[in-house]
C-alpha atoms as a PDB file:
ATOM      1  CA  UNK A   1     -12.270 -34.574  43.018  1.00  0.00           C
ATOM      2  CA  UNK A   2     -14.296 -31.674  44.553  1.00  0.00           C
ATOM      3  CA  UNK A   3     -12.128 -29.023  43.210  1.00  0.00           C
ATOM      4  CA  UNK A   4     -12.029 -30.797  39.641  1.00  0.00           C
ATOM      5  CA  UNK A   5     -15.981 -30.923  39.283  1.00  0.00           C
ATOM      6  CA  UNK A   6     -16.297 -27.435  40.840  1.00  0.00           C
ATOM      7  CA  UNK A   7     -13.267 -26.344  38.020  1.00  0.00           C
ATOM      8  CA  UNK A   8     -15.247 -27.791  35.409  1.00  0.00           C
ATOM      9  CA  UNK A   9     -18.974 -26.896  36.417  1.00  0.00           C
ATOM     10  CA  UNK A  10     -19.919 -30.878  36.867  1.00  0.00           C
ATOM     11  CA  UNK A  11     -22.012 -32.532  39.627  1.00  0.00           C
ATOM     12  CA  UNK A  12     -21.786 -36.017  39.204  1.00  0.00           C
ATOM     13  CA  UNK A  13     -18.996 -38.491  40.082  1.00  0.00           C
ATOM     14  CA  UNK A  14     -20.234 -40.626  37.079  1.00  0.00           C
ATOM     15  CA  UNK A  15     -20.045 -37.407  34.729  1.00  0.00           C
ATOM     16  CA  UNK A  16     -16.370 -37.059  35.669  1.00  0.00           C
ATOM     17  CA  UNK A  17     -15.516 -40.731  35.654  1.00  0.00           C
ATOM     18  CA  UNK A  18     -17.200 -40.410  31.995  1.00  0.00           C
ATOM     19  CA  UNK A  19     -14.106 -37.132  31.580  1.00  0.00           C
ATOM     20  CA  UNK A  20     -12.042 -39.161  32.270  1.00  0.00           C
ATOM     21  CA  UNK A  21     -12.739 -42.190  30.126  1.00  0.00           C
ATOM     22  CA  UNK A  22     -12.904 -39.683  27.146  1.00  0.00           C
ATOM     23  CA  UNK A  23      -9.601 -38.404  27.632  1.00  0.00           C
ATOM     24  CA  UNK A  24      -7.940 -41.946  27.955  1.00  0.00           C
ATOM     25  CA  UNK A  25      -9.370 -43.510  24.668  1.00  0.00           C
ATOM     26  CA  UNK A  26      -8.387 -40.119  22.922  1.00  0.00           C
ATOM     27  CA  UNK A  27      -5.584 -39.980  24.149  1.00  0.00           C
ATOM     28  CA  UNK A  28      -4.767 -43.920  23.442  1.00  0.00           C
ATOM     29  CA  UNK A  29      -6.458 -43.611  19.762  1.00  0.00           C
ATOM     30  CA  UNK A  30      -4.738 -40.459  18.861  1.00  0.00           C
ATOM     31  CA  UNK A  31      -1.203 -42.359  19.808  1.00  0.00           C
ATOM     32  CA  UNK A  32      -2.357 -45.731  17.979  1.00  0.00           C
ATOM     33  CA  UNK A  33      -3.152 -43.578  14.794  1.00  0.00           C
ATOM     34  CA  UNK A  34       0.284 -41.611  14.861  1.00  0.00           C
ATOM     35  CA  UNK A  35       2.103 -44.677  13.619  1.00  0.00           C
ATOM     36  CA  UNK A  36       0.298 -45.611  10.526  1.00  0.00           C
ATOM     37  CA  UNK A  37       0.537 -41.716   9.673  1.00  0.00           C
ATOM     38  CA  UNK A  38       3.806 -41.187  10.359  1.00  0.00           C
ATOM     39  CA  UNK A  39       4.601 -44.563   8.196  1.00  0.00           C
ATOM     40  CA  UNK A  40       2.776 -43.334   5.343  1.00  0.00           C
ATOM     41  CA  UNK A  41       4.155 -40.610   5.193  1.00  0.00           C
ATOM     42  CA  UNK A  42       7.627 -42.205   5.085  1.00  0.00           C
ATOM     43  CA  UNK A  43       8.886 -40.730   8.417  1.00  0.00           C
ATOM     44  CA  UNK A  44      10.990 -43.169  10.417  1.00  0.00           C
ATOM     45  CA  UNK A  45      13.026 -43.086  13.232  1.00  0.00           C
ATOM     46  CA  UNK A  46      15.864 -43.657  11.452  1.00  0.00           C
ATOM     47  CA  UNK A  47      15.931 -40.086  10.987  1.00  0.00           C
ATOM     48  CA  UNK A  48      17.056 -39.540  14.020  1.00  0.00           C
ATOM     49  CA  UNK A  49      14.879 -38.766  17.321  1.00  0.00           C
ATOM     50  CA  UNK A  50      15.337 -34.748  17.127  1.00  0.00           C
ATOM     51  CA  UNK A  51      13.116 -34.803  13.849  1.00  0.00           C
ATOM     52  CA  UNK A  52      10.806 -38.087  14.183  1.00  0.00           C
ATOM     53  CA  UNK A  53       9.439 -37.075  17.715  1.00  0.00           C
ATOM     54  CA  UNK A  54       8.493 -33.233  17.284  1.00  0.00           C
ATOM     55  CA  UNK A  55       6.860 -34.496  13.259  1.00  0.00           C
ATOM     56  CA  UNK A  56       4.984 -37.505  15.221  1.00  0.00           C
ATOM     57  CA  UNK A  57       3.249 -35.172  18.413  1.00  0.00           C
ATOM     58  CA  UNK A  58       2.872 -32.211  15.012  1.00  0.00           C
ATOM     59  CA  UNK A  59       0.620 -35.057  13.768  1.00  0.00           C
ATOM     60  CA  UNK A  60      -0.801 -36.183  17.200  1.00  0.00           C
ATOM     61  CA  UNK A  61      -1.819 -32.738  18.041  1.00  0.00           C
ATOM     62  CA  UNK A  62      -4.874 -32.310  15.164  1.00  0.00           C
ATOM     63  CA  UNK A  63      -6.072 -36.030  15.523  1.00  0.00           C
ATOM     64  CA  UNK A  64      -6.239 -35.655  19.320  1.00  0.00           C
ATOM     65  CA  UNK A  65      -8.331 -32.458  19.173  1.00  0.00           C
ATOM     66  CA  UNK A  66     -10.441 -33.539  16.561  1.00  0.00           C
ATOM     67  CA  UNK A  67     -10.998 -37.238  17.995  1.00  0.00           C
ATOM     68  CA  UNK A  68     -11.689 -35.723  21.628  1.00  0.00           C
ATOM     69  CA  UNK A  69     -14.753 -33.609  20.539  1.00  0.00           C
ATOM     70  CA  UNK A  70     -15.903 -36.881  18.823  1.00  0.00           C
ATOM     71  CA  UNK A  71     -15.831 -39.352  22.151  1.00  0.00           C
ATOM     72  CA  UNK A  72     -17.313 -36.341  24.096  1.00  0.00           C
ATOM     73  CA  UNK A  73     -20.200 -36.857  21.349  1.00  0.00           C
ATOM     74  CA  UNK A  74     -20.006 -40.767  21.564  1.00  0.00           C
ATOM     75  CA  UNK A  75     -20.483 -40.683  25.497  1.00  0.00           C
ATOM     76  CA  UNK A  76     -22.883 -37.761  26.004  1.00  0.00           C
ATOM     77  CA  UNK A  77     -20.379 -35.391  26.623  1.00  0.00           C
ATOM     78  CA  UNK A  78     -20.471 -33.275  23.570  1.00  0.00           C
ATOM     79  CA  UNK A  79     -21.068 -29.853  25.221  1.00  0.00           C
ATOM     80  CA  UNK A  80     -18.041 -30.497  27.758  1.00  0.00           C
ATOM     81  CA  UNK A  81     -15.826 -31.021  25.050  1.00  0.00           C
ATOM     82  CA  UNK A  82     -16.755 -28.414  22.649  1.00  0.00           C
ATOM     83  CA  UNK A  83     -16.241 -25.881  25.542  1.00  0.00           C
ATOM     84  CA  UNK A  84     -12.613 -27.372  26.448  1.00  0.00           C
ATOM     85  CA  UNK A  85     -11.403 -27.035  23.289  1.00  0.00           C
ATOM     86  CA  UNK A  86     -12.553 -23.637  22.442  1.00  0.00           C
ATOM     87  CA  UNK A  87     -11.189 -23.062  25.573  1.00  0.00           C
ATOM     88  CA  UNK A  88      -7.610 -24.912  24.957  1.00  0.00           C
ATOM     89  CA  UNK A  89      -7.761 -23.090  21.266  1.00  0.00           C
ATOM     90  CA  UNK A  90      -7.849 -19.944  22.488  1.00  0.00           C
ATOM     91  CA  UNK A  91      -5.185 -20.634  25.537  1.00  0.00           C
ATOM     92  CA  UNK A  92      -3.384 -21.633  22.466  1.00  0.00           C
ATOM     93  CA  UNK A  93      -3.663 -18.524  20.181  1.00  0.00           C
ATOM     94  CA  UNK A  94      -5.314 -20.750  18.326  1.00  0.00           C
ATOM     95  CA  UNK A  95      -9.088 -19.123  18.518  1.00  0.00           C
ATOM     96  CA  UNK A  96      -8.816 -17.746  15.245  1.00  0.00           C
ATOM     97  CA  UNK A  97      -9.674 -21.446  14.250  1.00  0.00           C
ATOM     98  CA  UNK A  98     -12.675 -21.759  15.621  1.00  0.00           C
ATOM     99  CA  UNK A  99     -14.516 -18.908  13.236  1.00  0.00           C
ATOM    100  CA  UNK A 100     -17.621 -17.628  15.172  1.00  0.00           C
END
């Protein structure tokens, strides 16, 4: 746990057992709202697993980042978040996104 809150510039046990309670709901919420979207959208997995399962985490992936800055916000942690995701953007080649 040391090297964690050292690794992510946190003192406080309760600030990372706050991390961490982020990351599961996102996590859970993102995965709960995957179904109804992939529904709608009329993708089943009846088209067979090779198509469904890379379309379902293509739709997972935007929700999660999105919904992850907004339970940072819920629980306090905004500026944690924000900085992780820039930071997971750019890891990403994805910084052009963020539009300084």
């Amino acid at each position: 746990m040391k090297k964690l809150k050292q690794r992510w510039n946190i003192t406080s046990n309760w600030q990372l057992t706050v991390i961490f309670i982020v990351f599961a709901l996102t996590g859970s919420t993102a995965a709960k709202f995957a179904g109804p979207l992939t529904e709608a959208i009329g993708l089943t997995k009846e088209v067979g697993w090779y198509i469904y399962w890379p379309v379902r985490i293509l739709i997972i992936f935007p929700i999660y980042q999105v919904l992850l800055v907004f339970f940072g916000w819920l629980f306090g942690e905004y500026t944690f978040f924000w900085n992780f995701e820039k930071k997971m953007l750019r890891s990403m080649k994805l910084g052009f996104l963020l539009k300084n």
